[in-house]
N, C-alpha and C. Protein backbone atom coordinates (compact mmCIF):
# COMPACT_ATOMS: atom_id res chain seq x y z
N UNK A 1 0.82 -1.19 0.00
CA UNK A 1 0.00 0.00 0.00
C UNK A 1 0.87 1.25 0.00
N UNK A 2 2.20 1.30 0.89
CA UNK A 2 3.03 2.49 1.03
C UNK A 2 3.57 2.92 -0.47
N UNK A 3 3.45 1.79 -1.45
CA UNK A 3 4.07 1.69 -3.01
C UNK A 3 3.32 2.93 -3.36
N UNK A 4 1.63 2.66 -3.53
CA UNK A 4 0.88 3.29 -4.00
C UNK A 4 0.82 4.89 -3.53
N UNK A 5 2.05 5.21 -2.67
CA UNK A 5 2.08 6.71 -2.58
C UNK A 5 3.16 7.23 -3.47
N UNK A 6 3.94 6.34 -4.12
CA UNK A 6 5.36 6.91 -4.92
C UNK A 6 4.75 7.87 -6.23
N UNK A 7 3.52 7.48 -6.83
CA UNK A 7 2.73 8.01 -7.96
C UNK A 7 1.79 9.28 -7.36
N UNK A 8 0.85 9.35 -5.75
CA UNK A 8 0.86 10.10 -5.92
C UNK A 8 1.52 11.77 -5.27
N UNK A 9 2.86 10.85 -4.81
CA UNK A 9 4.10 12.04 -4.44
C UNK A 9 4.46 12.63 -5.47
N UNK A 10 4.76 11.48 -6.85
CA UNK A 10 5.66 12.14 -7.91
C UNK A 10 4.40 13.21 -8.33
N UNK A 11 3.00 12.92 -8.48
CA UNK A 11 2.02 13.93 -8.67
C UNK A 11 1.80 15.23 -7.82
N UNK A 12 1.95 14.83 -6.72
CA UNK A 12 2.07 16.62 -6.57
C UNK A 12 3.49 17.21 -6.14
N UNK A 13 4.25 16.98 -6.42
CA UNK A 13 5.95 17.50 -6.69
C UNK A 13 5.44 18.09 -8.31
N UNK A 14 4.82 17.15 -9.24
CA UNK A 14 4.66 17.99 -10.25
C UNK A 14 3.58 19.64 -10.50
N UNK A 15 2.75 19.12 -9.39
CA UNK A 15 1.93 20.36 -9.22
C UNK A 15 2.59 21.64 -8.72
N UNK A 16 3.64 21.58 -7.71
CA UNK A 16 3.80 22.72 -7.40
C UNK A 16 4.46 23.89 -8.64
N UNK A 17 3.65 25.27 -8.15
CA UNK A 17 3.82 26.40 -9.00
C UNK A 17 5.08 26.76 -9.21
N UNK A 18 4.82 27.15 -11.14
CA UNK A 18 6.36 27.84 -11.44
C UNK A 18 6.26 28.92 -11.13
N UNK A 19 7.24 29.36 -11.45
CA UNK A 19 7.92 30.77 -11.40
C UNK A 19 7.50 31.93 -12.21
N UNK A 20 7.31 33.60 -11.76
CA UNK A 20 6.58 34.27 -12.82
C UNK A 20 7.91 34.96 -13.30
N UNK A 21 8.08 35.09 -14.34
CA UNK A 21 8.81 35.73 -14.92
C UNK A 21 7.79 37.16 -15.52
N UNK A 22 8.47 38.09 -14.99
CA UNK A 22 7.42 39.42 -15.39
C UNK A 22 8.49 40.34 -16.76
N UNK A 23 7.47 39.68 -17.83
CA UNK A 23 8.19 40.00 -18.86
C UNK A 23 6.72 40.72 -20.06
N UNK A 24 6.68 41.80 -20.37
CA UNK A 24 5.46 42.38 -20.92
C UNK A 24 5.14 41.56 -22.24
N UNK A 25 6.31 40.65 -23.16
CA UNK A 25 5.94 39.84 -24.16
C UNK A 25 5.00 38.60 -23.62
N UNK A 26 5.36 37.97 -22.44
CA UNK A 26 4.74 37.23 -22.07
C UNK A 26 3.13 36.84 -22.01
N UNK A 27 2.44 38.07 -21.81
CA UNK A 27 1.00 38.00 -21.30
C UNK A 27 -0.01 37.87 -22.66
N UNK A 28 0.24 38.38 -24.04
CA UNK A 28 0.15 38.01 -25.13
C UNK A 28 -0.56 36.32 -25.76
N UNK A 29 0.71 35.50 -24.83
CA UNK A 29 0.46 33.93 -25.10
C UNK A 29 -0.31 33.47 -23.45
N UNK A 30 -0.79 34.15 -22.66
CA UNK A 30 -1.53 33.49 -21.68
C UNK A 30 -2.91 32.70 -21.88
N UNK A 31 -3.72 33.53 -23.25
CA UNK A 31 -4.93 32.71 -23.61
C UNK A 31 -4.40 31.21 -23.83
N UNK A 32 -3.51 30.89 -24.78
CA UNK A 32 -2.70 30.21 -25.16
C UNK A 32 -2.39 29.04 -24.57
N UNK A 33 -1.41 29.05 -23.36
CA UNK A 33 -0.95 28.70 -22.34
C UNK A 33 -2.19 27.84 -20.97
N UNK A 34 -3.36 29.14 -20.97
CA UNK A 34 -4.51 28.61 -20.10
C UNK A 34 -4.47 27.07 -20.74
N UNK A 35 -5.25 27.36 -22.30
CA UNK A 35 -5.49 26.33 -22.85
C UNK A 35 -4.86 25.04 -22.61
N UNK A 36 -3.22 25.14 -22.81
CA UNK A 36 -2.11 23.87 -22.72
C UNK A 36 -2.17 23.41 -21.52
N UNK A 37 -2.36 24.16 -20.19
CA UNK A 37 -2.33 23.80 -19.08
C UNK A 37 -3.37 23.13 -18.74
N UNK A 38 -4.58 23.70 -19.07
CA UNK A 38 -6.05 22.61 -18.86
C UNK A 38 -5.69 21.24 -19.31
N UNK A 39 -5.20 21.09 -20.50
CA UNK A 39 -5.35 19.35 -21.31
C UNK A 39 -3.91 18.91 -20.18
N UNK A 40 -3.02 19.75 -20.26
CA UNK A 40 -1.92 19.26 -18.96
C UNK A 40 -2.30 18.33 -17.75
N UNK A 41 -3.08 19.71 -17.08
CA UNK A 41 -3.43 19.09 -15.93
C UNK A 41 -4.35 17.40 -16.34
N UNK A 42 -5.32 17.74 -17.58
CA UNK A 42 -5.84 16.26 -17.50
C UNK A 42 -4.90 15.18 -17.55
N UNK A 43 -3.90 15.65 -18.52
CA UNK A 43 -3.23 14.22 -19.12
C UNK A 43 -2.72 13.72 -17.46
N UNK A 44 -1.75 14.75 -16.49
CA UNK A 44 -1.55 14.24 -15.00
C UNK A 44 -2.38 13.45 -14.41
N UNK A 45 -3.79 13.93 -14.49
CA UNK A 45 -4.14 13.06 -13.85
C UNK A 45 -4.34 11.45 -14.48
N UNK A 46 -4.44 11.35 -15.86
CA UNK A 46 -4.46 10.20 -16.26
C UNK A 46 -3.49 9.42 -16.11
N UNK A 47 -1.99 10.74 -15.98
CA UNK A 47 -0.73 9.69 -15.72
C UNK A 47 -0.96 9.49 -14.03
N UNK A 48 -1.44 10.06 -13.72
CA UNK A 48 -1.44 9.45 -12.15
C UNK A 48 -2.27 8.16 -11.91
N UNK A 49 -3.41 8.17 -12.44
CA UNK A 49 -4.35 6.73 -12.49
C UNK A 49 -3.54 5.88 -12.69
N UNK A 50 -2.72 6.06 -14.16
CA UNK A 50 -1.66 5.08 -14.79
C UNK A 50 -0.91 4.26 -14.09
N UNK A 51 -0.41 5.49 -13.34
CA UNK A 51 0.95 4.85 -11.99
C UNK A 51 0.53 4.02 -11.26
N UNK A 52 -0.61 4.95 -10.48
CA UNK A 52 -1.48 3.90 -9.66
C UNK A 52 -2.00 2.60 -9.77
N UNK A 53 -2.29 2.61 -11.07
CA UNK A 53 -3.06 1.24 -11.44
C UNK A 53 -1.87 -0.33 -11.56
N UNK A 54 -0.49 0.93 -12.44
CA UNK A 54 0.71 -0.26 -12.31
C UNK A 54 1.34 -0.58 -11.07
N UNK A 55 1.05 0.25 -10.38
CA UNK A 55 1.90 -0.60 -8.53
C UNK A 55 0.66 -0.81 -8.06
N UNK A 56 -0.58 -1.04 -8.43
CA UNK A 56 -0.89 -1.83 -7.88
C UNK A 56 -1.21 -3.41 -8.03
N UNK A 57 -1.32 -3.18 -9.47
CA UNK A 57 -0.83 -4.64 -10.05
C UNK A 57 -0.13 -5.46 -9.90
N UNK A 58 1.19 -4.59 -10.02
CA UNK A 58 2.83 -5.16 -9.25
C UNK A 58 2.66 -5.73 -7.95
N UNK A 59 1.79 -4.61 -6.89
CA UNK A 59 2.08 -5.35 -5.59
C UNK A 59 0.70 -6.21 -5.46
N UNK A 60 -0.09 -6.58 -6.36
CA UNK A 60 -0.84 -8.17 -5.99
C UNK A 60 -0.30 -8.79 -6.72
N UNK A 61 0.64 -8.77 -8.01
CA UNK A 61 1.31 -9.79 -7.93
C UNK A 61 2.34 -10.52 -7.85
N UNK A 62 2.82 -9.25 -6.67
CA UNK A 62 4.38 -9.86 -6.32
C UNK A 62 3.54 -10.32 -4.75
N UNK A 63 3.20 -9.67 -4.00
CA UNK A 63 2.98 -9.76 -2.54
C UNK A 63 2.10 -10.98 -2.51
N UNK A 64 0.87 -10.57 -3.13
CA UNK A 64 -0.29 -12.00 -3.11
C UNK A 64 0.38 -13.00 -3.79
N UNK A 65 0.93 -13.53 -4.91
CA UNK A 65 1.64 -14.48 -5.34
C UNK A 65 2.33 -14.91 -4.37
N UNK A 66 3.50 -14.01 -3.65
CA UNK A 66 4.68 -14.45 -2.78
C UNK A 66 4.22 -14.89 -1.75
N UNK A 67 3.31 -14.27 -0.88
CA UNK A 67 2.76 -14.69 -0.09
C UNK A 67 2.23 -16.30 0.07
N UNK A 68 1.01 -16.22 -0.95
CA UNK A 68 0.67 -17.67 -1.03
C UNK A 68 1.76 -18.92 -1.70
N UNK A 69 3.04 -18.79 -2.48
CA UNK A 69 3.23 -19.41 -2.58
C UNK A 69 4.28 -19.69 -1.31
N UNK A 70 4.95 -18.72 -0.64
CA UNK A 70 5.47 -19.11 0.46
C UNK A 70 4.53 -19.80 1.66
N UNK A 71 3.53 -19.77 1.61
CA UNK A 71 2.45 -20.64 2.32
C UNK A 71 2.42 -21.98 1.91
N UNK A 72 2.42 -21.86 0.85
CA UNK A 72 2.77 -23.43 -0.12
C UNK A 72 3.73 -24.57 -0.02
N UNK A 73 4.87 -23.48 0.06
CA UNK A 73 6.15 -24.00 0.21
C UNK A 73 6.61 -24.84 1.72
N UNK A 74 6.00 -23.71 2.83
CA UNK A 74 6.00 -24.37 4.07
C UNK A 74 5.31 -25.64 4.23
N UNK A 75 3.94 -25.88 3.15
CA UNK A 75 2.91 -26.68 3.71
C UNK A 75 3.56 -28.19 3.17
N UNK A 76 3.94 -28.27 2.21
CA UNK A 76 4.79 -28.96 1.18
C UNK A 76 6.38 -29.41 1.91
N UNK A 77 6.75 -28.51 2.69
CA UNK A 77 7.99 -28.83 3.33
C UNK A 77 7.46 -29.45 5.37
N UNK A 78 6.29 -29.18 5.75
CA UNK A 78 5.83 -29.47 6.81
C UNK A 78 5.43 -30.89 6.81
N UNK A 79 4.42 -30.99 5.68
CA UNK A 79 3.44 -32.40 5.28
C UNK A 79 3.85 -33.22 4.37
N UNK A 80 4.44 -32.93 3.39
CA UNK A 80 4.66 -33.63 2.07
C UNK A 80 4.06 -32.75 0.88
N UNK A 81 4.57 -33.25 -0.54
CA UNK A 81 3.49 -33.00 -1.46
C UNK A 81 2.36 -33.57 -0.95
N UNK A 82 2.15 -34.57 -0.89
CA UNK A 82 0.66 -35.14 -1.04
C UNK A 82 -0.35 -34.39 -0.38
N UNK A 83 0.05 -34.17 0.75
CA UNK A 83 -1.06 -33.54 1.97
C UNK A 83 -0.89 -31.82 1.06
N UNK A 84 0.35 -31.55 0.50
CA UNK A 84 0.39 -30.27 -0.11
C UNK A 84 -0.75 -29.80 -1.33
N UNK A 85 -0.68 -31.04 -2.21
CA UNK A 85 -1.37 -30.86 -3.29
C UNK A 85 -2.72 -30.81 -2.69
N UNK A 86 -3.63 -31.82 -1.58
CA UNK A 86 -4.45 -31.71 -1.03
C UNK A 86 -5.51 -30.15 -0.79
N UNK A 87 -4.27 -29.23 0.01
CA UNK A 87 -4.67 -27.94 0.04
C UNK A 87 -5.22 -27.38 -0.96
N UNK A 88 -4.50 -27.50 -2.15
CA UNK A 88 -4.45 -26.87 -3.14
C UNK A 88 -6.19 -27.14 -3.62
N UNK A 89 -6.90 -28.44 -3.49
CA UNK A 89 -8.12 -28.80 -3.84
C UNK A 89 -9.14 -27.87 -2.51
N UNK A 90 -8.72 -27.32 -1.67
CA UNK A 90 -9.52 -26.97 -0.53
C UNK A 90 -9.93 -25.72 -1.28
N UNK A 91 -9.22 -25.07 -1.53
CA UNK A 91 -8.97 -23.79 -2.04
C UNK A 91 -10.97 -23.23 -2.87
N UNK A 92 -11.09 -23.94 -3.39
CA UNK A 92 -12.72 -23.48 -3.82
C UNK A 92 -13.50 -23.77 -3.18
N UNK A 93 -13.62 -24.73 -2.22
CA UNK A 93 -14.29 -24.66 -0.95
C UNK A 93 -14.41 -23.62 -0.22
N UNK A 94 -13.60 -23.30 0.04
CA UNK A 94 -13.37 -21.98 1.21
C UNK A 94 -13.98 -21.15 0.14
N UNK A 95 -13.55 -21.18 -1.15
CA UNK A 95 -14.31 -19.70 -1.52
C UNK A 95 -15.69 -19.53 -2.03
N UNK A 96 -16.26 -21.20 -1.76
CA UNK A 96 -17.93 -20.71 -2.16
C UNK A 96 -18.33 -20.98 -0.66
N UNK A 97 -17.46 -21.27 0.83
CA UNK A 97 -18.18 -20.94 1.74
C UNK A 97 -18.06 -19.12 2.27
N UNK A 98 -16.69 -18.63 1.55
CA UNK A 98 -16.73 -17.17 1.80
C UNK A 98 -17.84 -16.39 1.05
N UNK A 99 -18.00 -16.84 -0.23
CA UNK A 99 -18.98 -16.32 -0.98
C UNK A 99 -20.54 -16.69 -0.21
N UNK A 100 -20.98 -17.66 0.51
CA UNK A 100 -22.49 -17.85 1.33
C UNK A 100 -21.97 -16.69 2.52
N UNK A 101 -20.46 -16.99 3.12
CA UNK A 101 -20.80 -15.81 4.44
C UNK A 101 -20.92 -14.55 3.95
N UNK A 102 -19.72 -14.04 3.24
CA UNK A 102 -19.53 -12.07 2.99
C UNK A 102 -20.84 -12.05 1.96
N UNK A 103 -21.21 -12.81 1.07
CA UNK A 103 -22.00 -12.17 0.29
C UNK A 103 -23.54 -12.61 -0.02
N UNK A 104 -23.61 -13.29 1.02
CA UNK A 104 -24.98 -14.25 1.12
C UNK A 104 -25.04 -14.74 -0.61
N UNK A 105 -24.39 -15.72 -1.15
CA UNK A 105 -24.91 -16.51 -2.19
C UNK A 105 -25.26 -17.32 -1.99
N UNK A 106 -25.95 -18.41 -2.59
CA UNK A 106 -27.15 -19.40 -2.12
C UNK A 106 -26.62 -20.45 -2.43
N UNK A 107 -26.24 -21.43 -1.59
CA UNK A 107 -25.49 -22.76 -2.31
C UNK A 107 -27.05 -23.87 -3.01
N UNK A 108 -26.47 -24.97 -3.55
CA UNK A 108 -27.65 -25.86 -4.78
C UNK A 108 -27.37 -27.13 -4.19
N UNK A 109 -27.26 -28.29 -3.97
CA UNK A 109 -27.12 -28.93 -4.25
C UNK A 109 -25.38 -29.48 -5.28
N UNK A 110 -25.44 -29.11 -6.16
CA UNK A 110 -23.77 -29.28 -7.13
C UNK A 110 -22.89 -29.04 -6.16
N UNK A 111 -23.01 -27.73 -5.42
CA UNK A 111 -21.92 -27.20 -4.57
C UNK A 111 -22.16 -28.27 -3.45
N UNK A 112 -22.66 -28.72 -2.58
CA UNK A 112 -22.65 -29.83 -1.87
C UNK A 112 -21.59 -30.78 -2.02
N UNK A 113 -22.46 -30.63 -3.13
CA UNK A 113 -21.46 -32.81 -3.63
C UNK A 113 -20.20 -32.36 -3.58
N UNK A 114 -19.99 -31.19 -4.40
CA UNK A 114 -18.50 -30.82 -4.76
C UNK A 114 -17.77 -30.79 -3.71
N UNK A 115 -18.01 -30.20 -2.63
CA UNK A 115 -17.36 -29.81 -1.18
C UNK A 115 -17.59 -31.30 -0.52
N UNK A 116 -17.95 -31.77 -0.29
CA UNK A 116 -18.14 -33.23 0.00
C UNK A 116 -17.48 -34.38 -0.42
N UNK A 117 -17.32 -34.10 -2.03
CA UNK A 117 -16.08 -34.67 -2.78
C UNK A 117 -14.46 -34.76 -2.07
N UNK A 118 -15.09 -33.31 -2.45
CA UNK A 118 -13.06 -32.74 -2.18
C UNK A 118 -12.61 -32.97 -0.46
N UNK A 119 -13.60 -32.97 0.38
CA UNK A 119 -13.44 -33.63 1.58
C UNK A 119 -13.12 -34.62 1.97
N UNK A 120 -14.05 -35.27 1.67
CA UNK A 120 -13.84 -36.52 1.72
C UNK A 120 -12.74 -37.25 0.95
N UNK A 121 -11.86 -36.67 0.12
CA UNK A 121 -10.58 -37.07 -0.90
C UNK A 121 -9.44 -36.31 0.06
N UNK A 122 -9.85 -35.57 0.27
CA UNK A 122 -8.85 -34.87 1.35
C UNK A 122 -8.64 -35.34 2.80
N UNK A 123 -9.37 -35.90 3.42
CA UNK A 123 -9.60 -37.41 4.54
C UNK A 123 -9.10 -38.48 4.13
N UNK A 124 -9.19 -38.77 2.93
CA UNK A 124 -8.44 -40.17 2.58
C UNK A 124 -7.11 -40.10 2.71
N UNK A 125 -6.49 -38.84 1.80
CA UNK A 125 -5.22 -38.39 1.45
C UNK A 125 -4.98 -38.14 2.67
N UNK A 126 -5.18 -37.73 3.70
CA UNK A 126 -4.75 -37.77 4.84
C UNK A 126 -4.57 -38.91 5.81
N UNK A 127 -5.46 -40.07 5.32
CA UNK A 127 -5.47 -40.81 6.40
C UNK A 127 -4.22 -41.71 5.71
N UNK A 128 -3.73 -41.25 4.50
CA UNK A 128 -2.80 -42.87 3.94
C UNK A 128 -1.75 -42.21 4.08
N UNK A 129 -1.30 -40.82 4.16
CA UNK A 129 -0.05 -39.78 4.78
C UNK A 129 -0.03 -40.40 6.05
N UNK A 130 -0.32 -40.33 6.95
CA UNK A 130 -0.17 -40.69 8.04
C UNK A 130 0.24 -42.27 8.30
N UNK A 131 -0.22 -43.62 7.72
CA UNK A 131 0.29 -44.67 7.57
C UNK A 131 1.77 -44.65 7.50
């Protein structure tokens, strides 16, 4: 999250005001100038979205990647593959029981069996790890 301030620091370092040079040719090209500065300021802010949007990309998929696969790595170096790969099948479980808690979706029947499946394969795989 601290990433996502480098874009908009470099954005207002660019905002701060220039300098007036008081020169009587000058005021001539100010209609001019208004103009360039309006589409300016837009294009900033689009380059600021820009920035924003690329660190934050970067950091889900360096952090969330790294994260979970260093979770992986431990589980795999704790249990084995087997019990490792196991996890790996839990993984949509948990997220159609997160999807009934945070978002009240309605489970059917399919989702049953499915979670029931992968349970019950995940009990086996566990019980012949342990042998």
């Amino acid at each position: 999250m601290l990433g996502l301030l480098v874009p908009v620091a470099i954005h207002l370092w660019n905002r701060r005001p220039g300098r007036e040079v008081a020169v009587g040719s000058v005021r001539w090209l100010a209609a001019g100038a208004n103009r360039r500065l309006r589409n300016l300021k837009l294009e900033q802010v689009w380059l600021l979205l820009l920035r924003a949007a690329l660190l934050a990309v970067l950091a889900l998929g360096v952090v969330g990647t790294g994260i979970a696969m260093s979770f992986q790595y431990d589980v795999v170096r704790a249990a084995g593959p087997t019990v490792g790969a196991s996890v790996t099948y839990l993984i949509p479980v948990v997220s159609v029981a997160l999807g009934v808690l945070l978002l009240g979706e309605r489970l059917q029947w399919p989702q049953f069996a499915g979670a029931a499946i992968v349970l019950a394969a995940a009990v086996l795989i566990g019980r012949s790890h342990r042998r």
